[in-house]
Structure formats: C-alpha cells, structure tokens
Protein backbone atom coordinates (compact mmCIF):
# COMPACT_ATOMS: atom_id res chain seq x y z
CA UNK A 1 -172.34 25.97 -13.40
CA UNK A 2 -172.69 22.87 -14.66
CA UNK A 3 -169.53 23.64 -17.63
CA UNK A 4 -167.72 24.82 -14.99
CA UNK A 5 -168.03 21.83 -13.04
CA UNK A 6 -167.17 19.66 -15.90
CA UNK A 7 -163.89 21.62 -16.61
CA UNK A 8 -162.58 21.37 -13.05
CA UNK A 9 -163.76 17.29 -13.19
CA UNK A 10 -161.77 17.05 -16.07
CA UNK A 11 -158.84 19.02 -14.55
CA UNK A 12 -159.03 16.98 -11.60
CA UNK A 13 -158.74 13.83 -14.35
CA UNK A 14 -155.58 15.08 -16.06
CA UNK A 15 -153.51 15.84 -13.00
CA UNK A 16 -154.56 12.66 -11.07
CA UNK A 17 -153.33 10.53 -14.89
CA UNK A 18 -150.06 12.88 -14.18
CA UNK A 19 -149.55 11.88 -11.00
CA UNK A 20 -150.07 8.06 -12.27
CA UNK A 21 -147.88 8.40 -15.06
CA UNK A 22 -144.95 10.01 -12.61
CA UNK A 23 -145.54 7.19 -10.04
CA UNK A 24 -145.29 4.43 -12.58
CA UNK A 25 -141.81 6.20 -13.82
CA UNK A 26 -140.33 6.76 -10.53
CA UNK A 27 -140.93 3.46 -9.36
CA UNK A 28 -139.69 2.16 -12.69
CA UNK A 29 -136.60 3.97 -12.58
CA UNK A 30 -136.08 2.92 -9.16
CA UNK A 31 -136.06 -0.32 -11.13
CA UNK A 32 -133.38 0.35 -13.68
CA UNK A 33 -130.66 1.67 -10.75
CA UNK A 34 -131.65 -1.61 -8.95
CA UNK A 35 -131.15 -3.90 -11.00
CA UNK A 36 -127.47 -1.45 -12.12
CA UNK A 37 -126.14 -1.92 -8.84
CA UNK A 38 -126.95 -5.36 -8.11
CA UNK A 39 -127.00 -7.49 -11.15
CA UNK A 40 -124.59 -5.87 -13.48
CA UNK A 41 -122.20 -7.17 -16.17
CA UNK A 42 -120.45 -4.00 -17.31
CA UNK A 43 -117.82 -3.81 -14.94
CA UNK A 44 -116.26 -7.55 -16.04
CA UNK A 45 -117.23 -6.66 -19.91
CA UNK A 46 -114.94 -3.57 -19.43
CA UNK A 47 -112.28 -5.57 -17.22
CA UNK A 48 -112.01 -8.11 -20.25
CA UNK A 49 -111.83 -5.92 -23.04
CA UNK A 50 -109.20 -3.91 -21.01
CA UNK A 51 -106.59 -6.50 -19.86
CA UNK A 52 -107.21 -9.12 -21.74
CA UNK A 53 -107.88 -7.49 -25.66
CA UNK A 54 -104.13 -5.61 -26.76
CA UNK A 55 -104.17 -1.71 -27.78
CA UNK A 56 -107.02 -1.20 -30.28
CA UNK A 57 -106.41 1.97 -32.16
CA UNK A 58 -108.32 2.02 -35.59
CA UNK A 59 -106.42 -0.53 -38.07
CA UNK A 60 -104.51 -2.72 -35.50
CA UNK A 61 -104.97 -6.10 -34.41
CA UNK A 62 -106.14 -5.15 -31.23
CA UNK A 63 -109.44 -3.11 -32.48
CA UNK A 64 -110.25 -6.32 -34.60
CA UNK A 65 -109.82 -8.42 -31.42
CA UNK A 66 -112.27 -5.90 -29.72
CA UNK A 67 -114.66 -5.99 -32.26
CA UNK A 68 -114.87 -9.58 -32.52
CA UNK A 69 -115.48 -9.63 -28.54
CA UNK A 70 -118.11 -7.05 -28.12
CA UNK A 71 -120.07 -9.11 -30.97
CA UNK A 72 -119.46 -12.20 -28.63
CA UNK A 73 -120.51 -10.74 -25.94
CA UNK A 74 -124.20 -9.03 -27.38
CA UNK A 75 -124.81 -12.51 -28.73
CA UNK A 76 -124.45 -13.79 -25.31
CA UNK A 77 -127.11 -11.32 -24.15
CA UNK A 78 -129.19 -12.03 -26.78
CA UNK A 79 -130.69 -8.95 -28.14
CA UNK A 80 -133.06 -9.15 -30.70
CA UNK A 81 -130.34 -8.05 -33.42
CA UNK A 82 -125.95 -8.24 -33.12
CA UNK A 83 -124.32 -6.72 -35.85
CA UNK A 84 -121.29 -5.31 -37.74
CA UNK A 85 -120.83 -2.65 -39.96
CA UNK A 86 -117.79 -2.74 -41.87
CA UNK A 87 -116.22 0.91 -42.22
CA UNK A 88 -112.80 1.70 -43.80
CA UNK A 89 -110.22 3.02 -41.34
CA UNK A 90 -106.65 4.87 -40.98
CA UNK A 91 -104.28 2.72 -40.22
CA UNK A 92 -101.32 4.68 -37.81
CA UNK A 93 -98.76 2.84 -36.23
CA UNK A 94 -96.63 4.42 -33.56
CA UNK A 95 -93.35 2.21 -33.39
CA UNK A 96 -91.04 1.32 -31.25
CA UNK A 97 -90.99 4.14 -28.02
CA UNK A 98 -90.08 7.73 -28.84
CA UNK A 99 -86.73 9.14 -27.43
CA UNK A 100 -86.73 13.50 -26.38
CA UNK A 101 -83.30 13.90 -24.84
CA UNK A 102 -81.70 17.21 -23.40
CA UNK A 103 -78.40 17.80 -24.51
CA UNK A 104 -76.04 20.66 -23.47
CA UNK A 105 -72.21 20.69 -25.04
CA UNK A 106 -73.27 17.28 -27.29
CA UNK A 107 -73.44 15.40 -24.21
CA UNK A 108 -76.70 14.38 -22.75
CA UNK A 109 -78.58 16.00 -19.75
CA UNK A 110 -81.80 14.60 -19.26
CA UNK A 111 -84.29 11.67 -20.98
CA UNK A 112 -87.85 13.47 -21.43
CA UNK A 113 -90.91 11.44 -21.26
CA UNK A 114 -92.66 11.41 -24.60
CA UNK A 115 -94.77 9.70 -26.92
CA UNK A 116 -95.30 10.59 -30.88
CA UNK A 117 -98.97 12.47 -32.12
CA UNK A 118 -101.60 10.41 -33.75
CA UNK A 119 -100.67 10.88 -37.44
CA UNK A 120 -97.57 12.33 -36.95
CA UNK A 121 -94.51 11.49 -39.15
CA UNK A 122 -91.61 9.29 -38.00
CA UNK A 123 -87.95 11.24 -38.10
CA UNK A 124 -84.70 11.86 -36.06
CA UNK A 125 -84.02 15.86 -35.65
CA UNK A 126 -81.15 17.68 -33.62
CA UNK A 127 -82.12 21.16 -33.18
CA UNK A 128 -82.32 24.26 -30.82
CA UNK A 129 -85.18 24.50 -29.19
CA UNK A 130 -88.27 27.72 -28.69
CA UNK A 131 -90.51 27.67 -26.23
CA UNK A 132 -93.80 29.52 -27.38
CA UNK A 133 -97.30 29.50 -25.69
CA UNK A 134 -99.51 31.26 -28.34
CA UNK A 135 -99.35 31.19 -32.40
CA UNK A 136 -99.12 34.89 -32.50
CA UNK A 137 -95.63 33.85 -30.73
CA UNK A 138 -94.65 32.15 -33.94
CA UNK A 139 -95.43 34.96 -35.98
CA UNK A 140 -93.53 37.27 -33.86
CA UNK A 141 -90.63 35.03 -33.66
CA UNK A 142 -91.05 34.33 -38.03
CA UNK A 143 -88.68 32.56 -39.68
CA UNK A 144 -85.36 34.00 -38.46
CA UNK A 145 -86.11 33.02 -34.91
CA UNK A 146 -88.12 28.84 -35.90
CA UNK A 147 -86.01 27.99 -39.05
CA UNK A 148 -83.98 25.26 -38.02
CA UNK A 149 -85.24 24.42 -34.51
CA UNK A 150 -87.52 22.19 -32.89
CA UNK A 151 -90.66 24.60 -31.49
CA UNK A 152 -92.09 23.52 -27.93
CA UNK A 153 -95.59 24.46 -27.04
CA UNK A 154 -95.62 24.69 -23.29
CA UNK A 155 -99.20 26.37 -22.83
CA UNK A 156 -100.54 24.39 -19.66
CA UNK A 157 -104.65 23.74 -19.07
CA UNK A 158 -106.37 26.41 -17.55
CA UNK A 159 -106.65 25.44 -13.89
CA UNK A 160 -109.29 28.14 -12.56
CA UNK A 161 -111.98 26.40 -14.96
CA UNK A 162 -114.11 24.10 -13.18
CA UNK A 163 -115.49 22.28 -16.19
CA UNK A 164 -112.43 20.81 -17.34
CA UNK A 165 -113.46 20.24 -20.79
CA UNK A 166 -113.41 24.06 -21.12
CA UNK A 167 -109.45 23.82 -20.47
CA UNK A 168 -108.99 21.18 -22.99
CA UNK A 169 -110.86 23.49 -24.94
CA UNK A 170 -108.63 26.14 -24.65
CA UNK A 171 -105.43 24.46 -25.22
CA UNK A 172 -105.65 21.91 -27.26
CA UNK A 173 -105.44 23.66 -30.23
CA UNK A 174 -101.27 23.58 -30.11
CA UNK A 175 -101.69 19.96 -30.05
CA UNK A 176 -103.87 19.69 -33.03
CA UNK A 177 -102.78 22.73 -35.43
CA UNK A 178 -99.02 23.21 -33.73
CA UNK A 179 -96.88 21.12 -35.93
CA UNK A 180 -97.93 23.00 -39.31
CA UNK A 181 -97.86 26.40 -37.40
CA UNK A 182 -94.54 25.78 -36.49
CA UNK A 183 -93.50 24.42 -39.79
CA UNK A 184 -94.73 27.27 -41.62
CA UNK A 185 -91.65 29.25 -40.25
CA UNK A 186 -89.33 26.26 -40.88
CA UNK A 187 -89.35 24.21 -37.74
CA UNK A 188 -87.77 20.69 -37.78
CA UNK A 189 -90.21 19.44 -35.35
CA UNK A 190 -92.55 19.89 -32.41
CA UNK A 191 -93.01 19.03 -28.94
CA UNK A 192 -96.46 19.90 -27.03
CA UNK A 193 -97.14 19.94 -23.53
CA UNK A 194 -99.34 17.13 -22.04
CA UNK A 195 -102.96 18.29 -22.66
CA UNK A 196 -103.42 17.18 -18.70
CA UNK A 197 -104.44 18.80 -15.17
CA UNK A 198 -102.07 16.71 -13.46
CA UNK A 199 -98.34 17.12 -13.26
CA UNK A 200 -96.79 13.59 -14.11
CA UNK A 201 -94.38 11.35 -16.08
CA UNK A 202 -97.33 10.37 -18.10
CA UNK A 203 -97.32 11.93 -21.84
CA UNK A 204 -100.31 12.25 -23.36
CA UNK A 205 -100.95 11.54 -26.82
CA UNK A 206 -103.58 13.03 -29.38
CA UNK A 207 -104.88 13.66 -32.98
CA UNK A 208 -102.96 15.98 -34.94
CA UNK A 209 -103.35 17.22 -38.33
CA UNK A 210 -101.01 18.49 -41.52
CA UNK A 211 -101.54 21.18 -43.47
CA UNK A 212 -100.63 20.29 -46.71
CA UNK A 213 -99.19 23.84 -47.57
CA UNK A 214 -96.41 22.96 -45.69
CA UNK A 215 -94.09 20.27 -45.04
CA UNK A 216 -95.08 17.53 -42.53
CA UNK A 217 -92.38 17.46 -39.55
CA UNK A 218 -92.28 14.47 -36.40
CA UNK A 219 -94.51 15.85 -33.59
CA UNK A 220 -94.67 14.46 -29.76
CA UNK A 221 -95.66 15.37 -26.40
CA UNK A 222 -93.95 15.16 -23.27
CA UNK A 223 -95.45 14.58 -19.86
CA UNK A 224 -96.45 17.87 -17.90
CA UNK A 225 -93.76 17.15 -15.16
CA UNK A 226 -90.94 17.44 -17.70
CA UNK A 227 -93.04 19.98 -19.31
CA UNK A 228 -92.21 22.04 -16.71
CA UNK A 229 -88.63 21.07 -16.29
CA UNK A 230 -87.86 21.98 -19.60
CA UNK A 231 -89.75 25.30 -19.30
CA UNK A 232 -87.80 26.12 -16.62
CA UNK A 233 -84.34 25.07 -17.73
CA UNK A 234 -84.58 26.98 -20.87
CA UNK A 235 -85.06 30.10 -19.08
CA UNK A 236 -81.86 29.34 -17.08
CA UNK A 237 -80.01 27.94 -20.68
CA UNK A 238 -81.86 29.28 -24.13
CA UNK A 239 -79.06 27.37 -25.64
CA UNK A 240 -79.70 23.77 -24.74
CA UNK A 241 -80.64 21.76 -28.12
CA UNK A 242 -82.72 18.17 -27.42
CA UNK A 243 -82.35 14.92 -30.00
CA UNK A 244 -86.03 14.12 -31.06
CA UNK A 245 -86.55 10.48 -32.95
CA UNK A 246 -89.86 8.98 -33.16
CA UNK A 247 -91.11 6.01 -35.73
CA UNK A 248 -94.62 6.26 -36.53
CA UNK A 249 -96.16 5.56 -40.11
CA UNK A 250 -99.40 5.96 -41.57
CA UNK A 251 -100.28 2.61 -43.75
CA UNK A 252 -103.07 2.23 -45.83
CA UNK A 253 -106.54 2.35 -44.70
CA UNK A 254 -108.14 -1.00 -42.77
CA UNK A 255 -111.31 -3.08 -42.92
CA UNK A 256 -112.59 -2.49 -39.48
CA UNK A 257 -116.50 -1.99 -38.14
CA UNK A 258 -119.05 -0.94 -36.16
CA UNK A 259 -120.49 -3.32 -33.31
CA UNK A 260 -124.36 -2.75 -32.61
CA UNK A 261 -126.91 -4.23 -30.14
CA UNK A 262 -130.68 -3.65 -30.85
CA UNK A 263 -133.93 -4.02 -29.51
CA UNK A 264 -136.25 -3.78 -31.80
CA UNK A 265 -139.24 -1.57 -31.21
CA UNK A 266 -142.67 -2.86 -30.71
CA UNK A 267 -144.85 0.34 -32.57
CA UNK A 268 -142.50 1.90 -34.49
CA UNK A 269 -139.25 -0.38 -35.26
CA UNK A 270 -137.85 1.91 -37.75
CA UNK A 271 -137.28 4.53 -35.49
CA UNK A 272 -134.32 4.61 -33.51
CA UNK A 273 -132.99 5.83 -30.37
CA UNK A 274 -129.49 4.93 -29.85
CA UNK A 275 -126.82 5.40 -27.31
CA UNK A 276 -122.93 4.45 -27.73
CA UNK A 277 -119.61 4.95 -27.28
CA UNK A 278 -115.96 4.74 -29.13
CA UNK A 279 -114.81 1.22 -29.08
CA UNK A 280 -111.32 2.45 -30.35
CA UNK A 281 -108.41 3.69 -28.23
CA UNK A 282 -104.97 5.04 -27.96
CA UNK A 283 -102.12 2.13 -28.04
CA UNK A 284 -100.39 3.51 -25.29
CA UNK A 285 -102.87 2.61 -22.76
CA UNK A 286 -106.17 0.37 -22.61
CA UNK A 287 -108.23 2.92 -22.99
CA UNK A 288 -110.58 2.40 -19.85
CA UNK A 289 -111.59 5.52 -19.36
CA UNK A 290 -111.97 6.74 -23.06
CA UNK A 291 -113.93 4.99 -24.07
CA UNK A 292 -114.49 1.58 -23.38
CA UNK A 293 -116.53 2.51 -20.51
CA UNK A 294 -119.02 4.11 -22.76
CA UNK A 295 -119.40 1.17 -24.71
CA UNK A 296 -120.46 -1.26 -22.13
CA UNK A 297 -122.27 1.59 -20.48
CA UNK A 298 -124.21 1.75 -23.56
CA UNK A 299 -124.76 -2.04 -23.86
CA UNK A 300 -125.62 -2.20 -20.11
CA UNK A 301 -128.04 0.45 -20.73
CA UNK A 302 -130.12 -1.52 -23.39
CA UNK A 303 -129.50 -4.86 -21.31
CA UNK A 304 -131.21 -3.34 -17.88
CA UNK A 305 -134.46 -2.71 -20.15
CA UNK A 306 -134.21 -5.90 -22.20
CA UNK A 307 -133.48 -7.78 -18.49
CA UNK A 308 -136.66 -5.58 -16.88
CA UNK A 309 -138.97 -7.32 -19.58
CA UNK A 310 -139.30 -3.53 -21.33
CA UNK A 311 -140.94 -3.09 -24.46
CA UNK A 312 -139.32 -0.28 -26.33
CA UNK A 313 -141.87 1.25 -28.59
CA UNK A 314 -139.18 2.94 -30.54
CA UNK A 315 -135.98 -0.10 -31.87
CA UNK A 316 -133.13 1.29 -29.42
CA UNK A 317 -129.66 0.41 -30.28
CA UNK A 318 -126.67 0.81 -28.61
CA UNK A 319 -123.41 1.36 -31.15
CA UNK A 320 -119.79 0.90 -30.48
CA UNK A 321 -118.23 3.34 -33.04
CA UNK A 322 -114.91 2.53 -34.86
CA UNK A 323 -112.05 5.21 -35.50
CA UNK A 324 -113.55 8.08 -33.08
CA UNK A 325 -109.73 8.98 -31.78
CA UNK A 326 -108.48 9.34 -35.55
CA UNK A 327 -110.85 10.14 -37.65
CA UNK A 328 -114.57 9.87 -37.01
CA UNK A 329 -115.28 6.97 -39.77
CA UNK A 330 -117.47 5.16 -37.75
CA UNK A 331 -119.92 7.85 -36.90
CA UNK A 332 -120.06 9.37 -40.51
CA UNK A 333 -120.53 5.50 -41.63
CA UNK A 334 -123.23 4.84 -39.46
CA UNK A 335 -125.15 8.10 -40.29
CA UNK A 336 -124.59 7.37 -44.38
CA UNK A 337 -126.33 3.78 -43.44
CA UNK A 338 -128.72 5.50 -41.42
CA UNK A 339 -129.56 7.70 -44.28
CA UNK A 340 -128.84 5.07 -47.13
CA UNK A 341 -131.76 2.30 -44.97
CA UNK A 342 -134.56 5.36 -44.04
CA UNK A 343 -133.88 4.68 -40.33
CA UNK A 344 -135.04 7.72 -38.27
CA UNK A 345 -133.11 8.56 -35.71
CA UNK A 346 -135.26 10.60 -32.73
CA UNK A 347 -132.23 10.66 -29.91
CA UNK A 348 -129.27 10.11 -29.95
CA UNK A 349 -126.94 9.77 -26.56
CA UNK A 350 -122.67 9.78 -26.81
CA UNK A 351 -121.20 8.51 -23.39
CA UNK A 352 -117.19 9.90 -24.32
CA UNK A 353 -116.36 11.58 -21.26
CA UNK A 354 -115.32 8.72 -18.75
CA UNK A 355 -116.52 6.29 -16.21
CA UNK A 356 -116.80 8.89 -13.41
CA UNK A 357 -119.97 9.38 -10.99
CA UNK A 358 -123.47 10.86 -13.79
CA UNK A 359 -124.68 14.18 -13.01
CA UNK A 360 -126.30 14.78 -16.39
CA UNK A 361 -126.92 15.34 -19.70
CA UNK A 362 -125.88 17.95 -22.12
CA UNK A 363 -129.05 18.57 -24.95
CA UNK A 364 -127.92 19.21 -28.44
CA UNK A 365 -130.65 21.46 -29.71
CA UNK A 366 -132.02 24.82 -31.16
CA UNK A 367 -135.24 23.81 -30.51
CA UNK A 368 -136.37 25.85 -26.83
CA UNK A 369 -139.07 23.28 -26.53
CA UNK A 370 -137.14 20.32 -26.67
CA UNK A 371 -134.51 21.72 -24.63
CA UNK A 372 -137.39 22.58 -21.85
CA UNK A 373 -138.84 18.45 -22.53
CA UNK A 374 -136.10 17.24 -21.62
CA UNK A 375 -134.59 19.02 -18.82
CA UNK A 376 -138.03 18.19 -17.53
CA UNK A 377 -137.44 15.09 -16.49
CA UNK A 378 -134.58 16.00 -14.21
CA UNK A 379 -137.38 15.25 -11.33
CA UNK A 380 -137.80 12.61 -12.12
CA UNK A 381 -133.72 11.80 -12.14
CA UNK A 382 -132.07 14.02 -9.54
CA UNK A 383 -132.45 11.55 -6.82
CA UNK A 384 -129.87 9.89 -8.74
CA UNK A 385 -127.43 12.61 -8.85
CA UNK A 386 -128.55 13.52 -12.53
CA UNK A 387 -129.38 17.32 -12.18
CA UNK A 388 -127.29 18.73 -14.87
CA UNK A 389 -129.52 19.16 -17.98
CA UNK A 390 -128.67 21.77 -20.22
CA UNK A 391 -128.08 23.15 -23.57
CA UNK A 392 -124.41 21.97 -24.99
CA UNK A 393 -122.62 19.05 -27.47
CA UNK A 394 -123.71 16.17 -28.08
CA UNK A 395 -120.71 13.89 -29.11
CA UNK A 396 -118.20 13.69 -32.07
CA UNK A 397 -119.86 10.15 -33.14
CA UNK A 398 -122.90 11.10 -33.02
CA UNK A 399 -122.97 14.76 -34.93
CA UNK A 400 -123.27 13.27 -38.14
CA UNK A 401 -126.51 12.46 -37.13
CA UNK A 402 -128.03 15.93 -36.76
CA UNK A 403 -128.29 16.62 -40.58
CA UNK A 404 -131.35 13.87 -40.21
CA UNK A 405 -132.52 15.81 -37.30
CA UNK A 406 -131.91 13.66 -34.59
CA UNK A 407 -131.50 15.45 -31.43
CA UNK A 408 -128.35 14.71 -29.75
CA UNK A 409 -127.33 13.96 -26.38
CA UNK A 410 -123.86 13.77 -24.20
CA UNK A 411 -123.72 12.23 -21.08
CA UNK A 412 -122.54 14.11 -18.45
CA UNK A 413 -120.43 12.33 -15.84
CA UNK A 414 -118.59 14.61 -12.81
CA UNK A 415 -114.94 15.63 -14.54
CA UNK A 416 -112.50 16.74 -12.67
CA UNK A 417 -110.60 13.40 -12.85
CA UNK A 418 -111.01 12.55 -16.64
CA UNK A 419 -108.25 14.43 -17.79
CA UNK A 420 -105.21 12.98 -15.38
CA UNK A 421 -105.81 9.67 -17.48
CA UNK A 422 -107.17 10.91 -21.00
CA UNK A 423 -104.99 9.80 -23.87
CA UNK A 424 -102.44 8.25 -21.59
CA UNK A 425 -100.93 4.89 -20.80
CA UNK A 426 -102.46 5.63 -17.20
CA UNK A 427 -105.56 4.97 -18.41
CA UNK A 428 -106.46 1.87 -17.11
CA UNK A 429 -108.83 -0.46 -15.96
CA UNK A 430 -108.40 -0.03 -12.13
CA UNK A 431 -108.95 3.35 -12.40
CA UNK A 432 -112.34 2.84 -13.15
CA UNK A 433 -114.72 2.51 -10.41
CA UNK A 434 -117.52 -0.22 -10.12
CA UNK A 435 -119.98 1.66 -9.20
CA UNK A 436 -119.45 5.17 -10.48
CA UNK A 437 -119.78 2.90 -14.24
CA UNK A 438 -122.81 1.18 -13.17
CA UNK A 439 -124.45 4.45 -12.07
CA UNK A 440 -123.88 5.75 -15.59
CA UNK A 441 -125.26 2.70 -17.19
CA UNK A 442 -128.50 2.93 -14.87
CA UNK A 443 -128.65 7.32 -16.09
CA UNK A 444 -128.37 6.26 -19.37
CA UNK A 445 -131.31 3.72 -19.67
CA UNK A 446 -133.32 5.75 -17.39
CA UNK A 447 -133.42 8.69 -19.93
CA UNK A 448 -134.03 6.21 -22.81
CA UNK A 449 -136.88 4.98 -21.15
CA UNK A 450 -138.72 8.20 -20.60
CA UNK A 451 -137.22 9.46 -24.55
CA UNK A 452 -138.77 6.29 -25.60
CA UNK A 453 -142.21 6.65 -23.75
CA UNK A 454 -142.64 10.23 -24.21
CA UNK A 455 -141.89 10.15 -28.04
CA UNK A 456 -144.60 10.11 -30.85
C-alpha cells in the first residue's frame, strides 16, 4: 500500500513539473510573438537592404555592399559575436537586357519578354523554332528534327498541386538540364517557360547547368504570358523562326563571405543551433522574397531572445549564406569550418521559402523519435498558426550539415504566392508584408527556444 502510494505521489510530482514546464513555455512564447509584433526591426532591415543595396548575385558589387551592411547592422545589435567568413564565389554577369523576337518572312512580329539563365552563355542565334514539353520529346524528334533550331520548353507548373513547391518540382527540370538536352541533338539555343503559377510579362530566371559532353548554347526564359502566345502561334505557324541574343559571361571566381550573428551559449558554447537564410539574389530583382527575408528573419529570431534577456544554453547563430542561387559555396564553406573548428551542430533551421504567413516546419530526419520530439511541440505553437510539422527537406544551405549529424529544419511559411515573384524582377520589397515577416521571425525563435531547452 504504502509503494503504491509512493508511485502515484510521485506520478502526481512529474505531471504537476509538466504542467510547470508547459506554463512557463507558453507564457514565454507568448513573449517572443509580443515583442515580434510590437518592437521589431526586420521589416526596415529588409526595406534597406532591398531599395537601398543594388542586385547582389554572388561576385557583384551589390552582394559585397550587402555583406558589408548585414555586418553593420549585427554590430548595431550587439550580439555577443559578428562575423565574416570569406568563401570563394562564381562570378556571372548577365549584361545588357536579352532580346527574343518573333519573326515571320525576316520581318519582325512580336518582342518576347526574356531574361538569360544563371550560367548561361552569351550569343546571337537565328533559328526555327520546336516546341517540346518532355525530354523523351527530344529523343523522338533526334537530330533531324533539333539540328539547327532553337528548342522551346513550354511545360507549364502543375496547377492542381496545392503545395506549390511540388510543381516547381516537377518542372523545373527543363530549366536546369534543358539546354544540354537540347544540344545533344544540335540545338542552337533554348528558351524555357517561366517556372511561375502566374501568367505575366515577368520572366523568370534560374540556375542552369552544362554538360560538358556537349557544346554549351545561350539559354533564356520568357515570361508565362508570352509563353503561351508563342505556344499558341506556333500551332497556327510551325514556320515562324525568333532572333535570340543574350550577353552573359562567367568571370573568374570572387572573394565574397558569410555574415553570422551569435549568441554564445551559457553550458555548452560549442554547440550550435543555427538558423539562416541566403543573403544572395538574382540581379533582376531585389530579391525580397528569396531570400532576404530569411536573413533578417533569422537575425530577428536571435535578437527577440537576446532582447527577452534569454540565456541560450546551447551558442545559437544565425548565418546569412553567400552563393545559395548559383552554387551553394556558402553552405558547403560553413559546414567545412564547422567541421575544420569541432563545432557541433544539434539543429539546424533554413528560412528559403518567402516572407509569407508560418504554418510550420518541415523535420529533416530518419530518426522516428526525433521526428515525434519535435512535432511535439506543435501545442505548444499552433495558436500561432504553426501546425504543420512533418517529415520533409531541410534547406539547400544547410544539407551540408547533415554529414555531422545535425538535424535539419525548413521553415514552412503558407505558399501559394511565393512562386508569382520567385526569381523575378517582381520580387520586391512591397510585396512583402509587415507582419506576415514578423510572424515568421517570432516561429522561428520560438522553436529555437524549446530546441535549445529541450536539448542535452
């Protein structure tokens, strides 16, 4: 009787420290989105870097401007370390604006928006043009029907997904792989269809990649509006030819760097948990969107705790990773530092998937039980929208990481809106809403708190 009494007693003990421990969290995330929506900074941070710093793709000007900003501004905040890791970059420039014209008889019919591939070559072609959707259409078509001509991908995102990323998924491919498909069978060049939801005059541009078994040929998109036009006037004329000429270069590789924020932890400071973003972007638009906003959601995240007089056990950092668009330097730099200084990195979060309003977290792991740990603390989130945890990717920066162990997280934000603006010059700062990016921030810190707590 008297065992049995001491179990329940002790029973009794554990739930009541439970219930504790999930008051004290509550009330301290309750905390976090507080001080998020009232006393934020990210919102001008991102306004700044935006307007006022010029394109910064990998290499240029512009991402050494950035750089030298976001440093400015983690100074300012004073975290307990602001630093740079220098990381050697690709260096693409696009030129002067990219010219697609129709042209029926020599004369011409109709300008096409466009705008040239990341890494693509420069070049002036006049060719016949193919319209194909699939690369077993090349292969059909072989060399007597693509020698010659300039081959048009026109395979459109899959509407009837509702997580978009699965239709970028699905078509991006003829973006990436399409120019040395095509020149396999002796194309002259490519054109892809915008890798967008939305029917517009905005082209969207992209990373592409040669196969060096073949010869490298000038690839572009076009916008999905013309997309369609052109679709639909070949079937009318299969004879119309277009005049491609784009002038992009690759020039040798760039001293450029990481930008990193840390609090250092009070237990154990040589374990990390980080959370970042890619501070590079496209040069044909500011790159709001992709992926400024995860940068200063990430430095917003670690400012909220450092502002709420938290005492990370664990150092947390949050990282603003160079060359992400082009290349993934500054993630595989970061993890060969990681490695090369014995830092152990525990979690890892990627915010790459736009400003838009949270609803979770993706959990990059094999591991059931960590999978179930963390999904666990959706009640403690889902008041704030944040009820989407579930096995999936973590983030392209990040994934180097995994070889160490780290478990890997991507922040989920709602996304049906992320591809009208992805990769395109309409991604700007006023499409980015104030409070949808100060939500995120406030998700983001929240998890790190209870990652950071509930870690040994």
């Amino acid at each position: 009787m008297i065992l049995r009494f001491s179990s329940f007693f002790l029973f009794l003990l554990i739930s009541a420290n439970t219930f504790a421990q999930s008051q004290e969290d509550s009330l301290f995330i309750r905390r976090i989105f507080d001080q998020a929506l009232t006393d934020s900074r990210c919102y001008q941070v991102l306004e700044h870097l935006c307007t006022k710093v010029p394109s910064r793709l990998s290499g240029s000007p512009g991402a050494a401007q950035a750089v030298a900003y976001m440093l400015q501004v983690m100074k300012e905040e004073k975290f307990d370390v602001s630093s740079l890791q220098p990381v050697m970059v690709p260096h693409w420039v696009r030129g002067q604006e990219s010219r697609v014209e129709v042209r029926q008889k020599g004369a011409p019919v109709k300008k096409l928006q466009s705008c040239a591939l990341g890494g693509s070559i420069g070049g002036k072609v006049s060719a016949g043009v193919i319209e194909v959707q699939q690369f077993e259409d090349l292969e059909k078509l072989g060399e007597a029907g693509i020698k010659g001509k300039i081959v048009f991908f026109s395979r459109p995102m899959e509407p009837r997904h509702i997580h978009t990323f699965e239709a970028y998924g699905g078509c991006v491919d003829q973006r990436w792989a399409g120019p040395s498909k095509a020149s396999k069978y002796g194309a002259v060049a490519t054109l892809v269809r915008s890798v967008s939801l939305r029917e517009d005059e905005f082209p969207h541009t992209g990373s592409m990649a040669y196969d060096s078994l073949y010869p490298k040929i000038p690839a572009l998109a076009i916008s999905t509006a013309d997309a369609s036009w052109l679709s639909a006037a070949l079937k009318k004329n299969s004879s119309l030819r277009l005049e491609v000429e784009s002038f992009s270069k690759l020039l040798p590789d760039t001293l450029s760097h990481n930008v990193v924020a840390q609090l250092t932890g009070s237990a154990k400071p040589n374990e990390f948990l980080i959370t970042g973003g890619h501070l590079d972007a496209w040069d044909n638009g500011q790159g709001a969107h992709d992926d400024g906003a995860g940068c200063v959601q990430s430095m917003e995240a670690i400012r909220i705790l450092h502002e709420l007089g938290y005492k990370p056990r664990h150092s947390m950092r949050a990282v603003m990773f160079m060359n992400e668009e082009n290349g993934l330097r500054g993630g595989k730099r970061y993890a060969e530092l990681a490695d090369s200084l014995q830092e152990k990195h525990i979690y890892a979060i990627e915010t790459d998937r736009g400003g838009f309003t949270p609803r979770g977290f993706y959990i990059d792991s094999d591991n059931p039980e960590t999978v179930a740990k963390i999904a666990a603390y959706r009640s403690l989130l889902e008041p704030y929208g944040l009820h989407d945890f579930k096995k999936g990717g973590g983030g392209a920066d990040i994934g180097p990481l995994k070889k160490q162990g780290t478990v890997c997280l991507g922040y989920i934000p709602d996304s049906q809106r992320y591809f009208d603006v992805h990769h395109a010059a309409s991604d700007t700062f006023d499409k980015v809403n104030k409070r949808e990016l100060e939500l995120g921030a406030a998700s983001i810190a929240a998890l790190l708190y209870l990652l950071d707590k509930y870690s040994e």
